[in-house]
Protein backbone atom coordinates (compact mmCIF):
# COMPACT_ATOMS: atom_id res chain seq x y z
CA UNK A 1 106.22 91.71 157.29
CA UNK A 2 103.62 89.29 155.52
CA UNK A 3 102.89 92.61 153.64
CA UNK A 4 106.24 93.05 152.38
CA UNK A 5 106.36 89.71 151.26
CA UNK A 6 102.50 89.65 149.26
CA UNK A 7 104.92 92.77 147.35
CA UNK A 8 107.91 91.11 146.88
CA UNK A 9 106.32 87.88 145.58
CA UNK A 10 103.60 90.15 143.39
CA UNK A 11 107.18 91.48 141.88
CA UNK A 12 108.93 88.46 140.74
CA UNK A 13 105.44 87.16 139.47
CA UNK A 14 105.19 90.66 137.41
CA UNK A 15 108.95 89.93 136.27
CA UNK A 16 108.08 86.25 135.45
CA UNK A 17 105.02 87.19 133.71
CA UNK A 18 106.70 89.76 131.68
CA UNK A 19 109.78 87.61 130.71
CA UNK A 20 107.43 85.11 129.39
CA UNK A 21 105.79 87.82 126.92
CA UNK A 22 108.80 89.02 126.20
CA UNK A 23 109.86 85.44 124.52
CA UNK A 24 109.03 84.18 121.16
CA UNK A 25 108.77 80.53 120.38
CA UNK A 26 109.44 79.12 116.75
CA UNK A 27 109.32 75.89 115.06
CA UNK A 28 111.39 75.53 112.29
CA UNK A 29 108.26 76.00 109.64
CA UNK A 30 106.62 79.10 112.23
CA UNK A 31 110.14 80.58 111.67
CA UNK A 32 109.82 80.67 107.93
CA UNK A 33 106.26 81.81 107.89
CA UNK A 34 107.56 84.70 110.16
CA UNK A 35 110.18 85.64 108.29
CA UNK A 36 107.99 85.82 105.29
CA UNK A 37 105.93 88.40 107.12
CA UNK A 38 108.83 90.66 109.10
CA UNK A 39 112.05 90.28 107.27
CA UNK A 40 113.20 94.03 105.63
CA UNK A 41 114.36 92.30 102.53
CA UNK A 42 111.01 90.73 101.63
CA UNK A 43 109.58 93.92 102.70
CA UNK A 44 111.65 95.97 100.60
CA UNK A 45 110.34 93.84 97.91
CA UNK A 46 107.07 94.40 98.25
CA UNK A 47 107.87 97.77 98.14
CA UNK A 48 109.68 97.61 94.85
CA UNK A 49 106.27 95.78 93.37
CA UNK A 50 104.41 98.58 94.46
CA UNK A 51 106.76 100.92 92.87
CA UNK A 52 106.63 99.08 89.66
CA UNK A 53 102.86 99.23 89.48
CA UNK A 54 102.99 102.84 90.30
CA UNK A 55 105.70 103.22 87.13
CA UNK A 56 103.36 101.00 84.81
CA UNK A 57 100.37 103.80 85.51
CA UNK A 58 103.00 106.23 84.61
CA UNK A 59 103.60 104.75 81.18
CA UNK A 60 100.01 103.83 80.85
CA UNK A 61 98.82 107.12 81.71
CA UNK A 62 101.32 109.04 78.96
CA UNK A 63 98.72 108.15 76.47
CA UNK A 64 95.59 109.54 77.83
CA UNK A 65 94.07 113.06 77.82
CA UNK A 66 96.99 115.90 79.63
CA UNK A 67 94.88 118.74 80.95
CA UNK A 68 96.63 121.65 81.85
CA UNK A 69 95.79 125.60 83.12
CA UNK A 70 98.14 128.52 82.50
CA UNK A 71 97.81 131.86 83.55
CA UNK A 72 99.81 134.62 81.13
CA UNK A 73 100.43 138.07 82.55
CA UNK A 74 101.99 140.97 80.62
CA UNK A 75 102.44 144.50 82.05
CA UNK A 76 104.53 147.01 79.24
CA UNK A 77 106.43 149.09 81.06
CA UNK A 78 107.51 151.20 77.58
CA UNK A 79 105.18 151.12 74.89
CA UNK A 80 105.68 152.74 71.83
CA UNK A 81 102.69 155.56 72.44
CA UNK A 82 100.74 156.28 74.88
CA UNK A 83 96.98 155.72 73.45
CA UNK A 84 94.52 158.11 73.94
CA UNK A 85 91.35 156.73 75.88
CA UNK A 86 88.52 154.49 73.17
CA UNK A 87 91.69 154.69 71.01
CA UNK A 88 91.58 151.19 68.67
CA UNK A 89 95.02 151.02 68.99
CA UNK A 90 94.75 150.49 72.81
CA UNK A 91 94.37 147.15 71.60
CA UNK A 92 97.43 146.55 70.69
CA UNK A 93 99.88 148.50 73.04
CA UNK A 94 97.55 147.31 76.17
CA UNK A 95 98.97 149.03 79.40
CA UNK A 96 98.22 145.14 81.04
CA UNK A 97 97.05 141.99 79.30
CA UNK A 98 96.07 138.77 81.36
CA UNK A 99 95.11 135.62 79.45
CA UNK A 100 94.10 132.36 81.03
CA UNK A 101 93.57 129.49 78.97
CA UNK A 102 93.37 125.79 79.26
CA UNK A 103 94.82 123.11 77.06
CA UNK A 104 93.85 119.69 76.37
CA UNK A 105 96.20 117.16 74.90
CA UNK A 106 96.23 113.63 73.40
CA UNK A 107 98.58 111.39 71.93
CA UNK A 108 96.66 109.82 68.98
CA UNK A 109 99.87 107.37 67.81
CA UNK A 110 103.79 107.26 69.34
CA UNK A 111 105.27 103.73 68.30
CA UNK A 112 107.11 104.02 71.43
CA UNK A 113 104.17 103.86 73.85
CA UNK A 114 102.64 101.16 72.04
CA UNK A 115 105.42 99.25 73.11
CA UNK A 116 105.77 101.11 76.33
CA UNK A 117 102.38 99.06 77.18
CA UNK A 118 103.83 95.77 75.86
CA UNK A 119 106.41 96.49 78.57
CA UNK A 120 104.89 96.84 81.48
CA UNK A 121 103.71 93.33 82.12
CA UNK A 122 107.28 92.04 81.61
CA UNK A 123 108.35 95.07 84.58
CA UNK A 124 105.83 93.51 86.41
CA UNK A 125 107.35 90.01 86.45
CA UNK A 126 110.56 91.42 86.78
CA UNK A 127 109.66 92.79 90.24
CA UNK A 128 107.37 89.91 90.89
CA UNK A 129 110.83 87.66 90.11
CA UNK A 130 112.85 89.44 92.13
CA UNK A 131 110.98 89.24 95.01
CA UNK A 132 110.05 85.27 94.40
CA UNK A 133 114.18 85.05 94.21
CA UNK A 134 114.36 87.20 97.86
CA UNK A 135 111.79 84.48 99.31
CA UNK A 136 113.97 81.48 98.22
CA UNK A 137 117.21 82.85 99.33
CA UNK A 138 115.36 84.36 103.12
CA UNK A 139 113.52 80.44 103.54
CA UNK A 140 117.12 79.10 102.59
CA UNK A 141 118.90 81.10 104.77
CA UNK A 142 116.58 80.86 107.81
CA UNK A 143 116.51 77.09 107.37
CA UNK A 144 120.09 77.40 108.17
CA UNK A 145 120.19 79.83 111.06
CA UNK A 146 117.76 77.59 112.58
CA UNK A 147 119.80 74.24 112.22
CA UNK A 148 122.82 75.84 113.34
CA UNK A 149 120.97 77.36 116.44
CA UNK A 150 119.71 74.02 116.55
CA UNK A 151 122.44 72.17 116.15
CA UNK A 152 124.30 74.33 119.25
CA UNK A 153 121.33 74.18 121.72
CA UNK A 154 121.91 70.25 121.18
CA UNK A 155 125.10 69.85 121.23
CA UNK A 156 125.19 71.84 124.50
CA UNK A 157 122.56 69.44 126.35
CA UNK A 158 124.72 66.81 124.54
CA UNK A 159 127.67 68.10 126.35
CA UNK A 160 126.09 69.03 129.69
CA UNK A 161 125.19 65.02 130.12
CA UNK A 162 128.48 64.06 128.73
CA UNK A 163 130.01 66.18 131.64
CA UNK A 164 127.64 64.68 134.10
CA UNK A 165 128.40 61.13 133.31
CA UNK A 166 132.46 61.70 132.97
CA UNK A 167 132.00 63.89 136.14
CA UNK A 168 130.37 60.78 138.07
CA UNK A 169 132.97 58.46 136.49
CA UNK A 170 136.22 60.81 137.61
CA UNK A 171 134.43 60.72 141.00
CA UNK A 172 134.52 57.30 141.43
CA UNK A 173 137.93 56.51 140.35
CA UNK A 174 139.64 59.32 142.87
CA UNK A 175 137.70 57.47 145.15
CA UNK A 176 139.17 54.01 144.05
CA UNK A 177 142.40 56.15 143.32
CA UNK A 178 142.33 57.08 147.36
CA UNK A 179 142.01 53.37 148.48
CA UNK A 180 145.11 52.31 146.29
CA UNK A 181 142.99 50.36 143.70
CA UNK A 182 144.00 52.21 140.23
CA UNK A 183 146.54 54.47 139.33
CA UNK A 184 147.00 58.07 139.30
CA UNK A 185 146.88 58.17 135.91
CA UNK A 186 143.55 56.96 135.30
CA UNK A 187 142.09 60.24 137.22
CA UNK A 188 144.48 62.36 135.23
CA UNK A 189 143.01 60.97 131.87
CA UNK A 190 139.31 61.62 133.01
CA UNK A 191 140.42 64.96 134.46
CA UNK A 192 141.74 65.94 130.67
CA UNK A 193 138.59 64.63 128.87
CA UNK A 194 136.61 66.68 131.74
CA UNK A 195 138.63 69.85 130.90
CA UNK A 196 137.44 69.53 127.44
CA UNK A 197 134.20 68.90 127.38
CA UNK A 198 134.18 71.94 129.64
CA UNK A 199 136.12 74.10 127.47
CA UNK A 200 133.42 73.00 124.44
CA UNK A 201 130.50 73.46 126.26
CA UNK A 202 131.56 77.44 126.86
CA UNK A 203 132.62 77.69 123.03
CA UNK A 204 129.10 76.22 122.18
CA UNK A 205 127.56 78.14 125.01
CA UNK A 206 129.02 81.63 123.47
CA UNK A 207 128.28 80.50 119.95
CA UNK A 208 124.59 79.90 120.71
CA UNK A 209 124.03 83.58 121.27
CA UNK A 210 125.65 84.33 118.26
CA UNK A 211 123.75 81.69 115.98
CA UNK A 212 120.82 82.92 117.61
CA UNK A 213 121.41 86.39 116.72
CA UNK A 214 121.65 86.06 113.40
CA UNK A 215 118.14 84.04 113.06
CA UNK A 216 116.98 87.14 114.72
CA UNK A 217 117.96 89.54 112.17
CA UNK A 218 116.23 87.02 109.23
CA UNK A 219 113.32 86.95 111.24
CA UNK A 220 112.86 90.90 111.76
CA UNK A 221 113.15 90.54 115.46
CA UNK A 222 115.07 92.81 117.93
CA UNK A 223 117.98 91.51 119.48
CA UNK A 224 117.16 92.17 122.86
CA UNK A 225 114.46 89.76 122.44
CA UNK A 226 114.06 85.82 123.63
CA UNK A 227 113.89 83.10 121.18
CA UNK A 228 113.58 79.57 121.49
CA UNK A 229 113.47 76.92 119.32
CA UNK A 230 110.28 74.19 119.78
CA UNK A 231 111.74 71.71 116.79
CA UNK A 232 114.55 68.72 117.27
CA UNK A 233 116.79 67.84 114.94
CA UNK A 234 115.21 64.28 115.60
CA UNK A 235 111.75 65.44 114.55
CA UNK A 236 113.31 67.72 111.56
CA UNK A 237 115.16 64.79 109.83
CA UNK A 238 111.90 62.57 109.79
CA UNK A 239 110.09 65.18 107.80
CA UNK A 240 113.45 66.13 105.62
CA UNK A 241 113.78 62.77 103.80
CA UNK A 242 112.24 62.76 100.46
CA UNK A 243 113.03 60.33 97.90
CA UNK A 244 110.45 61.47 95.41
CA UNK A 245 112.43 65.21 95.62
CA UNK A 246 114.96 63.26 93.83
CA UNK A 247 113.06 60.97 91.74
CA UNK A 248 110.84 63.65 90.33
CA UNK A 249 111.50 65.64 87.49
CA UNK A 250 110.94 69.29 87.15
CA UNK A 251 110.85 71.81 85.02
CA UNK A 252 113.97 73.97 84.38
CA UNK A 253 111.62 76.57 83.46
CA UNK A 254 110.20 76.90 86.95
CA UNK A 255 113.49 77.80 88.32
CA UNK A 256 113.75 81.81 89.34
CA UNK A 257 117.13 82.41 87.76
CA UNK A 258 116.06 80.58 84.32
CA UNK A 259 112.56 83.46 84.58
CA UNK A 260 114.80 86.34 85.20
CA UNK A 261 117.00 85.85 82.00
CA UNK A 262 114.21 85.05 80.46
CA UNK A 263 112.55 88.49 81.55
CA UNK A 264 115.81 89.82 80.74
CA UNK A 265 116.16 88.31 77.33
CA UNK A 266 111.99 89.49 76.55
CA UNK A 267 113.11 92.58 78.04
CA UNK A 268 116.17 93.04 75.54
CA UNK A 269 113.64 92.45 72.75
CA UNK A 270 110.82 94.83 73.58
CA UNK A 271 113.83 97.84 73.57
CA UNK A 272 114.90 96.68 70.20
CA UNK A 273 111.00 97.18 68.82
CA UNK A 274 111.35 100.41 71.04
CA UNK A 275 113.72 101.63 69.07
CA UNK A 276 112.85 100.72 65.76
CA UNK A 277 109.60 102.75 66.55
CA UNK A 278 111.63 105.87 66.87
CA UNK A 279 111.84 105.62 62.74
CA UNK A 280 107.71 106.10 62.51
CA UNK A 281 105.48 109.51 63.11
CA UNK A 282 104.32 110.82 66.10
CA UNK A 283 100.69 112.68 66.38
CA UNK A 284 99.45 114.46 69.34
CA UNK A 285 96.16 116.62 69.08
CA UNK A 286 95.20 119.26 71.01
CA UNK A 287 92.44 121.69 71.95
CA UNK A 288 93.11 124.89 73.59
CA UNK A 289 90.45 127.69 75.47
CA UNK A 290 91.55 131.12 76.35
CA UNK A 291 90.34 134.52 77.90
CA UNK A 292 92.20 137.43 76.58
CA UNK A 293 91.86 140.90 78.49
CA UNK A 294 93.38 143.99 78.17
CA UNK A 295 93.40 147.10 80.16
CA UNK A 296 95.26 150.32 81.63
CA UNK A 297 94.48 149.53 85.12
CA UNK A 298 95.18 146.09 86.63
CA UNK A 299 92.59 146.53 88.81
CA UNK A 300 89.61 146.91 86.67
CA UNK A 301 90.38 142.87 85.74
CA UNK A 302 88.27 141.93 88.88
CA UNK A 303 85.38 144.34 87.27
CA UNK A 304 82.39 143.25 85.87
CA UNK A 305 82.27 145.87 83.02
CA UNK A 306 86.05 144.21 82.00
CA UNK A 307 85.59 142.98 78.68
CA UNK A 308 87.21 139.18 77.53
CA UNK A 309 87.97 137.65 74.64
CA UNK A 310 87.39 134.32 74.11
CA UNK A 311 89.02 132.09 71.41
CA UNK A 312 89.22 128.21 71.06
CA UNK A 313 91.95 126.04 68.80
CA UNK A 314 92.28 122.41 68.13
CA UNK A 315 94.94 120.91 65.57
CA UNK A 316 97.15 118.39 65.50
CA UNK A 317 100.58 118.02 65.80
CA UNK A 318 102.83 115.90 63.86
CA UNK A 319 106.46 115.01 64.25
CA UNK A 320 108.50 112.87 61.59
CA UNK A 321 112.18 111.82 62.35
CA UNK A 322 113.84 112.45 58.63
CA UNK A 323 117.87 112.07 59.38
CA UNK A 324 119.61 111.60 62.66
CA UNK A 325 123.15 110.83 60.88
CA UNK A 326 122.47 107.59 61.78
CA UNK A 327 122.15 107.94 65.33
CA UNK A 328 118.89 106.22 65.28
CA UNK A 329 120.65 103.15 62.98
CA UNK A 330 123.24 102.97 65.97
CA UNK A 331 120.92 102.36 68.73
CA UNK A 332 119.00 100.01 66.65
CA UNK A 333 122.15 97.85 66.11
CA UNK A 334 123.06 98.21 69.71
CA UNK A 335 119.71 97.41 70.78
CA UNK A 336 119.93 94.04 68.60
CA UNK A 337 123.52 93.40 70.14
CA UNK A 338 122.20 93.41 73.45
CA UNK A 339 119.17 91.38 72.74
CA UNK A 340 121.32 88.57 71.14
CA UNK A 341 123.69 88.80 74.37
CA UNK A 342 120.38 87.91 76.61
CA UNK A 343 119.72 84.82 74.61
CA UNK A 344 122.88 83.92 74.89
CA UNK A 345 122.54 84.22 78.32
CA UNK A 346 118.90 82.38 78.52
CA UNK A 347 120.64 79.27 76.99
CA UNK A 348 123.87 79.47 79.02
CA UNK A 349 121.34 79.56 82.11
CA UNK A 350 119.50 76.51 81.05
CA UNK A 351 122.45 74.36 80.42
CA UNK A 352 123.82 75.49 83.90
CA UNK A 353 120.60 74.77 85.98
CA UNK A 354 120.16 71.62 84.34
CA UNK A 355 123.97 70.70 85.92
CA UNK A 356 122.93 72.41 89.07
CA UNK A 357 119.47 70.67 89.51
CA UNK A 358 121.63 67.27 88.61
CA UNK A 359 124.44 68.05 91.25
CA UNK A 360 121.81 68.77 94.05
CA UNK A 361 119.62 65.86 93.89
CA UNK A 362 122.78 64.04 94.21
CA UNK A 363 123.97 65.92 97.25
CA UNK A 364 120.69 65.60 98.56
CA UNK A 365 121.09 61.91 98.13
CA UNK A 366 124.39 61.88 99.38
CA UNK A 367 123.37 63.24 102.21
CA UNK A 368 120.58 61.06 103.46
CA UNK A 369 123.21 58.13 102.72
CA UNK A 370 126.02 59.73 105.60
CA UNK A 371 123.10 60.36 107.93
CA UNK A 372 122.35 56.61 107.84
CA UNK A 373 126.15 55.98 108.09
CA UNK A 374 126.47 58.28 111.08
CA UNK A 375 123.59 57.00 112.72
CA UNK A 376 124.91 53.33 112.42
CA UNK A 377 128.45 54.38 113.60
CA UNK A 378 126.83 56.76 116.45
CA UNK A 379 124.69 53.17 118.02
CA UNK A 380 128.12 51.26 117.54
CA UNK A 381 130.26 54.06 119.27
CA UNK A 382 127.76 54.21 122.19
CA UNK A 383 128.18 50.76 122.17
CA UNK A 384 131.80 50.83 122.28
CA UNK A 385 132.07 53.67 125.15
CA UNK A 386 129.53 51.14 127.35
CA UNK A 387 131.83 48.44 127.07
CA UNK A 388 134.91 50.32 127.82
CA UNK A 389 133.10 51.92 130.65
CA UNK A 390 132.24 48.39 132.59
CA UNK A 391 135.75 47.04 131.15
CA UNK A 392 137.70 50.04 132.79
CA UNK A 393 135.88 49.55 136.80
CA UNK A 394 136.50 45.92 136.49
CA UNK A 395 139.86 46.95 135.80
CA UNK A 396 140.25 44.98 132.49
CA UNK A 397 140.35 48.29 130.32
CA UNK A 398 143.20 51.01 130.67
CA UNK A 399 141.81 54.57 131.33
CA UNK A 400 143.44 55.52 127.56
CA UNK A 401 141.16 52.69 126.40
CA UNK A 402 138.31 54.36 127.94
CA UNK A 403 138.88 57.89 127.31
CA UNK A 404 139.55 56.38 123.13
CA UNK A 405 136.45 55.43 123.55
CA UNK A 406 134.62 58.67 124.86
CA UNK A 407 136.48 60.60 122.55
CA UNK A 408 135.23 58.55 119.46
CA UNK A 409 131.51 58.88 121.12
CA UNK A 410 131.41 62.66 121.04
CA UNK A 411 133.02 62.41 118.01
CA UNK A 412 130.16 60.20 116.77
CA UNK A 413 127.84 62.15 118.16
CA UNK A 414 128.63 65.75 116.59
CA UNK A 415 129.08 63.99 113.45
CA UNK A 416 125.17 62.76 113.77
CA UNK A 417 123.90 66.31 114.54
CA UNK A 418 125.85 67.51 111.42
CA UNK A 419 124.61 64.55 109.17
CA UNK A 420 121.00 65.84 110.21
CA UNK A 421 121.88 68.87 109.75
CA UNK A 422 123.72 68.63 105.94
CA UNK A 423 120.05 66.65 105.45
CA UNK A 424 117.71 69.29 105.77
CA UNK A 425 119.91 71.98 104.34
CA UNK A 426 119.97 69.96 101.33
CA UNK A 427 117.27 69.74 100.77
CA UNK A 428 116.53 73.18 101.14
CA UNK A 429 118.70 74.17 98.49
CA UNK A 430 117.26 71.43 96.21
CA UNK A 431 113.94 72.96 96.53
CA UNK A 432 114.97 76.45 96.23
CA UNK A 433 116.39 75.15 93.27
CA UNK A 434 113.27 73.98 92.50
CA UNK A 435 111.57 76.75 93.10
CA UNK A 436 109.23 75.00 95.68
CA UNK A 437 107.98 75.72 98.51
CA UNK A 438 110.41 74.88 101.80
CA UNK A 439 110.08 72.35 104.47
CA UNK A 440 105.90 72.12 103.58
């Protein structure tokens, strides 16, 4: 028996153990730094820079030397005689020929590539942009799963001790109720405000898998995993005020969006030049080695006594567009079309993000203001339900008066988290918009 116990207990202590490991815990900024790390998005991001390095070397490496091998094999099935043996013309009417060579090539100038090269460090940013923009939005959005996860594991142990304390206080008056002392009325009211806080506590209960769930998928994590969050919203809001975010200024330049039309516009420009290049020469040179050898038997080409032939050619090659019935006019227009549609485009940016950056800071503001407010109104409705409370069991207050009361309390209360929460998300977006880095 004691035997069977030492297993049993060795079992649940294995289970224990093993839940533990199985659970990840995050503060808000360990959440960001681990999305960073394991979300697909970012990942897929990296890739794409790595891909865009590997295209640069691909442009870069147009313009160096090409070596190449070839192996030509020619077997004439009907020639026009059939040459005696040591007959000269042998030569030419071979029964087989085999001719390896080898063939060096370099581009000496293409306009094109020139401005293939000036290219590839604006491809570069371009990636390096797009994945800066992927950070901003992943930090942003995971700054958000987190509050609202947040903001549901609160509200529940909100809820859970709102239900304790109504649950003590409908106790009470069924037992004042039973000795004739209050009406039946007053444990009907409490009985209605119980069934609702019950009723929200299994919404928020449901929706706290869900909220978590989502987190989970920003974070890279499988859903079968534990999470819990080690932050408050308490300890959050201290660190999320920031008057100096507002009373700074920035640069609209540092914004992502304003750097990717500006890529796009530099971009737009560079294929322009690219095609205006098409209108000058281009000059490759090459140098060529071959073996030559002939025979009537294709097996004596693995002989020593096989004679070859060896020639070597160099010479340059030279191509000069002339008339493309103003093809090459067309793209050159179209290429200056586009390029003045991307500046457009840079300055219609600018203006916006200069409204945007304006209307944030403001929200931002805004919303440290109605955290204050809440907070105020969330001390005077606790207030409020206290009074009502002592009022109602010395029978001075009506049970409507009280449950006015608790209702304007939770009210109050949910109103708080949210006012926290609308704090830190704000200012999220506000550095996002700033292109700085979040919640450091």
């Amino acid at each position: 028996m004691k035997n069977k116990l030492i297993l049993v207990f060795s079992l649940f202590s294995s289970i224990a153990i093993f839940s533990q490991n199985d659970t990840s815990s995050f503060s808000l900024q360990e959440a960001i730094d681990y999305a960073l790390e394991n979300n697909r998005n970012i990942k897929n991001a990296d890739l794409n820079i790595l891909a865009a390095k590997q295209q640069v070397w691909e442009t870069t490496a147009r313009g160096l030397p090409q070596i190449s091998a070839n192996v030509d094999y020619t077997f004439n099935v009907v020639r026009p005689f059939e040459p005696a043996p040591g007959d000269p013309f042998s030569f030419f009417f071979p029964k087989h020929q085999l001719t390896p060579s080898v063939r060096l090539n370099q581009l000496l100038f293409d306009g094109g590539y020139i401005v293939g090269l000036q290219s590839n460090k604006v491809f570069l940013e371009i990636s390096d942009n797009a994945k800066d923009k992927t950070v901003n939005a992943i930090e942003t959005n995971v700054v958000s799963a987190y509050n609202n996860a947040l903001l549901t594991k609160e509200s529940i142990e909100i809820t859970k001790n709102n239900i304790k304390v109504l649950t003590d206080n409908l106790e009470e008056t069924k037992k004042i109720f039973e000795n004739g002392l209050t009406e039946e009325e007053d444990v009907e009211q409490l009985q209605l405000t119980l069934s609702s806080l019950q009723n929200n506590l299994r919404s928020l209960e449901t929706l706290s898998d869900i909220s978590k769930g989502y987190l989970k998928i920003l974070l890279g994590i499988d859903q079968n995993k534990t999470i819990e969050l080690t932050d408050s919203l308490e300890s959050l809001i201290v660190k999320n005020i920031s008057l100096n975010l507002i009373n700074d200024t920035h640069q609209i330049s540092n914004n992502i969006d304003y750097k990717i039309a500006a890529n796009d516009a530099e971009s737009k420009r560079l294929e322009y030049k690219l095609e205006k290049s098409e209108q000058l020469p281009k000059i490759n040179a090459f140098v060529s080695s071959s073996y030559l050898g002939i025979s009537e038997s294709f097996s004596t080409f693995s002989k020593p006594e096989q004679p070859w032939f060896f020639s070597t050619a160099t010479g340059l090659t030279i191509t000069l567009p002339i008339f493309t019935s103003f093809g090459g006019k067309a793209k050159r227009q179209r290429a200056m079309i586009e390029w003045d549609k991307a500046k457009n485009n840079l300055i219609d940016t600018e203006n916006q993000l200069a409204i945007e950056f304006k209307n944030a800071k403001n929200e931002y503001q805004l919303a440290i203001d109605t955290y204050a407010n809440k907070q105020q109104n969330l001390a005077l409705a606790q207030k409020i339900e206290k009074k009502n409370t002592i009022k109602y069991k010395e029978g001075i207050a009506s049970s409507f008066d009280l449950r006015q009361a608790q209702t304007q309390l939770y009210s109050s209360q949910q109103e708080y988290l949210q006012a926290i929460i609308d704090v830190i998300n704000k200012k999220a977006e506000l550095e996002n918009l700033l292109n700085i880095k979040i919640n450091q």
